[in-house]
Protein backbone atom coordinates (compact mmCIF):
# COMPACT_ATOMS: atom_id res chain seq x y z
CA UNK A 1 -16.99 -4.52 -3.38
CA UNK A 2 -20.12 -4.82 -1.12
CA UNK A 3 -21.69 -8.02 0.42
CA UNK A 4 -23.51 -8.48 3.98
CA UNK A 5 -20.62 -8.77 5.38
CA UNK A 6 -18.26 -5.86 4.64
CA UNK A 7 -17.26 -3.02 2.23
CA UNK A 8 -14.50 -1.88 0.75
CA UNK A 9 -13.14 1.15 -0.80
CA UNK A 10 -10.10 2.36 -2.52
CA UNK A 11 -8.33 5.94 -2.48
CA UNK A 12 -5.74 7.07 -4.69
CA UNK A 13 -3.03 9.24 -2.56
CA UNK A 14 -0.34 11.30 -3.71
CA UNK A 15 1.70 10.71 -0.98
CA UNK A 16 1.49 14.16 1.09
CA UNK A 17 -0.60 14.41 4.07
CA UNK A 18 -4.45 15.39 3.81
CA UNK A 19 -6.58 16.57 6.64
CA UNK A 20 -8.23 13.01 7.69
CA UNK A 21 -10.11 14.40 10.42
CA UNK A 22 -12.34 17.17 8.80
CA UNK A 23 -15.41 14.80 9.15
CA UNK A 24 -14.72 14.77 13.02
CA UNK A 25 -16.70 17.84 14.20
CA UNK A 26 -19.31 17.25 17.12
CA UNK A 27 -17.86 17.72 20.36
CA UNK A 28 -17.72 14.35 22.07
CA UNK A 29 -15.89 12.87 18.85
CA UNK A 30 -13.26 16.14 18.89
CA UNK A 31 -12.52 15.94 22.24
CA UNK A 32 -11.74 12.37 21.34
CA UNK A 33 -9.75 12.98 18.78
CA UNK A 34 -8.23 15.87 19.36
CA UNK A 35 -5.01 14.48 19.71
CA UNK A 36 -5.01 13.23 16.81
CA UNK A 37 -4.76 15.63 14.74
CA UNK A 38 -0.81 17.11 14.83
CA UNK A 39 -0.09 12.89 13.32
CA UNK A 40 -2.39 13.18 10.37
CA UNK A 41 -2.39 16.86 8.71
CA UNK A 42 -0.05 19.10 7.47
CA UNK A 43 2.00 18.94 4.09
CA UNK A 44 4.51 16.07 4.62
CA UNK A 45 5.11 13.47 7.09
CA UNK A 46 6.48 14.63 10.34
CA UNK A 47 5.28 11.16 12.19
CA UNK A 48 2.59 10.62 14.64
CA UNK A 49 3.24 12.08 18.15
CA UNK A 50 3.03 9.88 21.08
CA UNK A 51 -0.04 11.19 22.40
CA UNK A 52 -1.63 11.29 19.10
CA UNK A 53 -1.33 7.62 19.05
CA UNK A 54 -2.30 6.94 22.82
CA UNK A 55 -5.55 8.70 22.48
CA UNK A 56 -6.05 5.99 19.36
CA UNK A 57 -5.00 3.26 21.19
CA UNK A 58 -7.12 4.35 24.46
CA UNK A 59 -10.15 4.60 21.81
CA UNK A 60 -9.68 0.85 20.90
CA UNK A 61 -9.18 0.67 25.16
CA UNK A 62 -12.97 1.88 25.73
CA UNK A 63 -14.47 0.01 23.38
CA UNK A 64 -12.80 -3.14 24.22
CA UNK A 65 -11.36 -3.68 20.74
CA UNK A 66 -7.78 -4.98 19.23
CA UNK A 67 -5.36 -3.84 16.71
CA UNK A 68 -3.17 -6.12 14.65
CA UNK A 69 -0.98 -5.56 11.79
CA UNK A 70 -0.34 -7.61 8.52
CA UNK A 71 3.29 -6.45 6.72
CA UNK A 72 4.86 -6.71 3.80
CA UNK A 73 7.70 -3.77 2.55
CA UNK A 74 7.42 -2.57 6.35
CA UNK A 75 8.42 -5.62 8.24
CA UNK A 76 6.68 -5.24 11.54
CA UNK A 77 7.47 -1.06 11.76
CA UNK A 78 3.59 -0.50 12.10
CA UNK A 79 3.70 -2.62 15.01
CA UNK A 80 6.64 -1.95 16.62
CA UNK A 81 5.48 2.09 16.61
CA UNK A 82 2.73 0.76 18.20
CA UNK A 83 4.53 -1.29 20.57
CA UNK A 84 6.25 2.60 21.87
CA UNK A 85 3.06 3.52 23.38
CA UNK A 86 2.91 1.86 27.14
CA UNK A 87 0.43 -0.32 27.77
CA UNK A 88 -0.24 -1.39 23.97
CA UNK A 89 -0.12 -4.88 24.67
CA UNK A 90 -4.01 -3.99 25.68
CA UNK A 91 -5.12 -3.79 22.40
CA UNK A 92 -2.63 -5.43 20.24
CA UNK A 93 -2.34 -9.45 21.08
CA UNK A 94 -0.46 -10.30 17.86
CA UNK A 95 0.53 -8.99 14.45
CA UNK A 96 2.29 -10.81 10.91
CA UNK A 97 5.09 -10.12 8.77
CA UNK A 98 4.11 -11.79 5.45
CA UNK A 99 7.22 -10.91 3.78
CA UNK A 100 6.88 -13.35 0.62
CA UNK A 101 3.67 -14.26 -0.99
CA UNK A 102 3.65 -17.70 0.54
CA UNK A 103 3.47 -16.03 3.67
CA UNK A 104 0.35 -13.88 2.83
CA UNK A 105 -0.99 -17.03 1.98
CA UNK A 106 -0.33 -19.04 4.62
CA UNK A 107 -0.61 -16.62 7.97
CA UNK A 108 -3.56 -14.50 7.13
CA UNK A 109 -5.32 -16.57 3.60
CA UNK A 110 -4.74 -13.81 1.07
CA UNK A 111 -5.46 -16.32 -1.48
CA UNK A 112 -3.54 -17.48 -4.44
CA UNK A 113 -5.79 -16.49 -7.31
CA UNK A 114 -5.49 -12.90 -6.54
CA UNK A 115 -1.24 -13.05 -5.96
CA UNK A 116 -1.07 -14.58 -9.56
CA UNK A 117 -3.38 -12.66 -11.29
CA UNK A 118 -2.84 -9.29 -9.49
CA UNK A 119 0.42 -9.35 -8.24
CA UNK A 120 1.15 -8.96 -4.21
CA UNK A 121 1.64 -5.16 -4.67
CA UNK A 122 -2.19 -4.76 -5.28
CA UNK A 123 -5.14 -3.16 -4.16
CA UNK A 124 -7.09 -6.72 -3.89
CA UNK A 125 -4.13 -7.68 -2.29
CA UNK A 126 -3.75 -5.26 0.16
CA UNK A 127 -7.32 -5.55 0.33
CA UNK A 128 -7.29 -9.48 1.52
CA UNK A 129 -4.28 -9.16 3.83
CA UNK A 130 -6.65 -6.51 5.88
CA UNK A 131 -9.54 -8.64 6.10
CA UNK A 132 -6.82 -11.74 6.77
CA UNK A 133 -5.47 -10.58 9.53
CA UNK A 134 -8.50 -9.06 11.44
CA UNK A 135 -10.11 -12.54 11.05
CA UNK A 136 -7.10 -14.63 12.13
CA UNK A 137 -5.99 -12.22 15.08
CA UNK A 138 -9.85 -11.89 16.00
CA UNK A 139 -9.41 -8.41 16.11
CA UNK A 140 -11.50 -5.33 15.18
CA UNK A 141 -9.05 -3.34 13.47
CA UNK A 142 -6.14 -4.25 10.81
CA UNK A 143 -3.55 -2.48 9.08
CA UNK A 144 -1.79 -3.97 5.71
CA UNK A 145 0.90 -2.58 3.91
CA UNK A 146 2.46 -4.13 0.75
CA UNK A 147 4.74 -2.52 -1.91
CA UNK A 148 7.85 -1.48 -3.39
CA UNK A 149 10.39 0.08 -1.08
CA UNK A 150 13.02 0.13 -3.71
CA UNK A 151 16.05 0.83 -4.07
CA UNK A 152 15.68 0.88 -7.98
CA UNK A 153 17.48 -2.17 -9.13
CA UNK A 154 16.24 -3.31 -13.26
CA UNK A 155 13.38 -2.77 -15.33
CA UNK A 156 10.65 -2.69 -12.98
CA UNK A 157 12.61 0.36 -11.27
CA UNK A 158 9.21 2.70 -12.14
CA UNK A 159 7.38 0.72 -9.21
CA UNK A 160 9.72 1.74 -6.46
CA UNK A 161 7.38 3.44 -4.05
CA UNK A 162 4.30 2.37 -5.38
CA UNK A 163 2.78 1.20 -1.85
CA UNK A 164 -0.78 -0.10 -0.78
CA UNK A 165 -2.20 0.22 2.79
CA UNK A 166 -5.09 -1.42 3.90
CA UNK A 167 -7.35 -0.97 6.97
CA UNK A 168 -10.18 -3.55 7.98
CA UNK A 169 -12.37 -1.96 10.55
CA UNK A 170 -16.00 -3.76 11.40
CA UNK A 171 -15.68 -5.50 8.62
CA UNK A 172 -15.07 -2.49 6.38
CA UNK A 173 -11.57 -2.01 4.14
CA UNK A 174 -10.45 0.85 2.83
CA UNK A 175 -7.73 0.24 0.49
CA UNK A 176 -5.11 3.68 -0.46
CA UNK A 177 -2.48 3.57 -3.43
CA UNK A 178 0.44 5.94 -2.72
CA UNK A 179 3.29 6.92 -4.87
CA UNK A 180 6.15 7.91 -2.68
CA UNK A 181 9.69 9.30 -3.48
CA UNK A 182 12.99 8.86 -1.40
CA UNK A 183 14.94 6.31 0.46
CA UNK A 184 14.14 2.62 0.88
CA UNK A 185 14.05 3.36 4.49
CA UNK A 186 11.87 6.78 3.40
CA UNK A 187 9.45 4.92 1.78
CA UNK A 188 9.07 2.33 4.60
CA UNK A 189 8.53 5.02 7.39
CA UNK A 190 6.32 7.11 5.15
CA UNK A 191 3.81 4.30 4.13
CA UNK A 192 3.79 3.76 8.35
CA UNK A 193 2.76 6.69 9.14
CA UNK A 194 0.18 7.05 6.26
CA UNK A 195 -1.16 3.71 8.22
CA UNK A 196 -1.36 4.93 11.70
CA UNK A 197 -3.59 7.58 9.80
CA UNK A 198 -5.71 5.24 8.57
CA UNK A 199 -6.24 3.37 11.66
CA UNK A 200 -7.42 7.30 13.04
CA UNK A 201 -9.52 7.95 10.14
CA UNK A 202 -11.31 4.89 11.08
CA UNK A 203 -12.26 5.30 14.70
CA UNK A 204 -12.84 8.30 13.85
CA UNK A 205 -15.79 7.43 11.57
């Protein structure tokens, strides 16, 4: 979807890590990113180091941009591994747990066409919680999750790690399905780190 006012695009993932930072070659951009790049490759999640994350957040810093954070399945974990680094509260002012549809609705305007007709475990939904909360936290860049954490509990048991992330940046979303396999709390702490990756992939662009 393309208007004058943003893009979007959508990935499919398989749930292991890919090298997000290939694209990032010319030297003032490396040295930028640099840290970056022990959080986002290798095959399977071994989480985002501090520094990796610092060096995001002191990105956002220079250019005198904010974060926020619009949750579903993770409940605030994007934000609170944000909330680790010192000196966060710089560049993240505010950030939403929409926990229930109503809530999407209501906190950040996901809108109620697309939660009937697609289901809040969507792509368009993921999609409209990014731009959502960028617009109501006035802020440059926003992360969305939304899915199934699991545990496996009836007939809809197939879905259980089926997760969407979302990142708005300028105006731009990029929307990745994942598939992920493990714990509830696995699931939760895998589709945050996948986010924090997004949020790099995007300043680093």
């Amino acid at each position: 979807m393309e208007n004058s006012q943003r893009t979007s695009e959508i990935r499919q993932q398989d749930g292991s890590r890919r090298d997000r930072q290939s694209a990032v070659q010319d030297g003032s951009r490396r040295d930028r990113q640099s840290a970056v790049q022990d959080g986002c490759d290798g095959e399977r999640r071994t989480g985002m180091s501090d520094d990796a994350l610092r060096g995001l957040l002191d990105i956002l810093r220079q250019r005198g941009e904010t974060v926020t954070t619009v949750e579903s399945l993770t409940a605030g974990l994007i934000s609170a591994r944000i909330a680790d680094i010192p000196g966060a509260s710089d560049v993240m002012k505010r950030a939403y747990v929409t926990y229930c549809d109503e809530a999407k609705h209501e906190m950040v305007g996901v809108s109620r066409q697309t939660l009937e007709t697609y289901t809040a475990v969507s792509a368009q939904t993921a999609q409209e919680m990014a731009l959502g909360g960028a617009r109501q936290a006035h802020a440059a860049l926003c992360l969305a999750a939304t899915g199934y954490a699991g545990p496996p509990s009836g007939p809809d048991d197939h879905f259980v790690g089926l997760v969407y992330l979302g990142c708005c940046y300028r105006g731009k979303v990029t929307v990745e399905e994942h598939h992920y396999q493990g714990s509830r709390n696995e699931v939760r702490e895998a589709a945050r780190e996948d986010a924090l990756c997004l949020m790099a992939d995007a300043l680093a662009r």
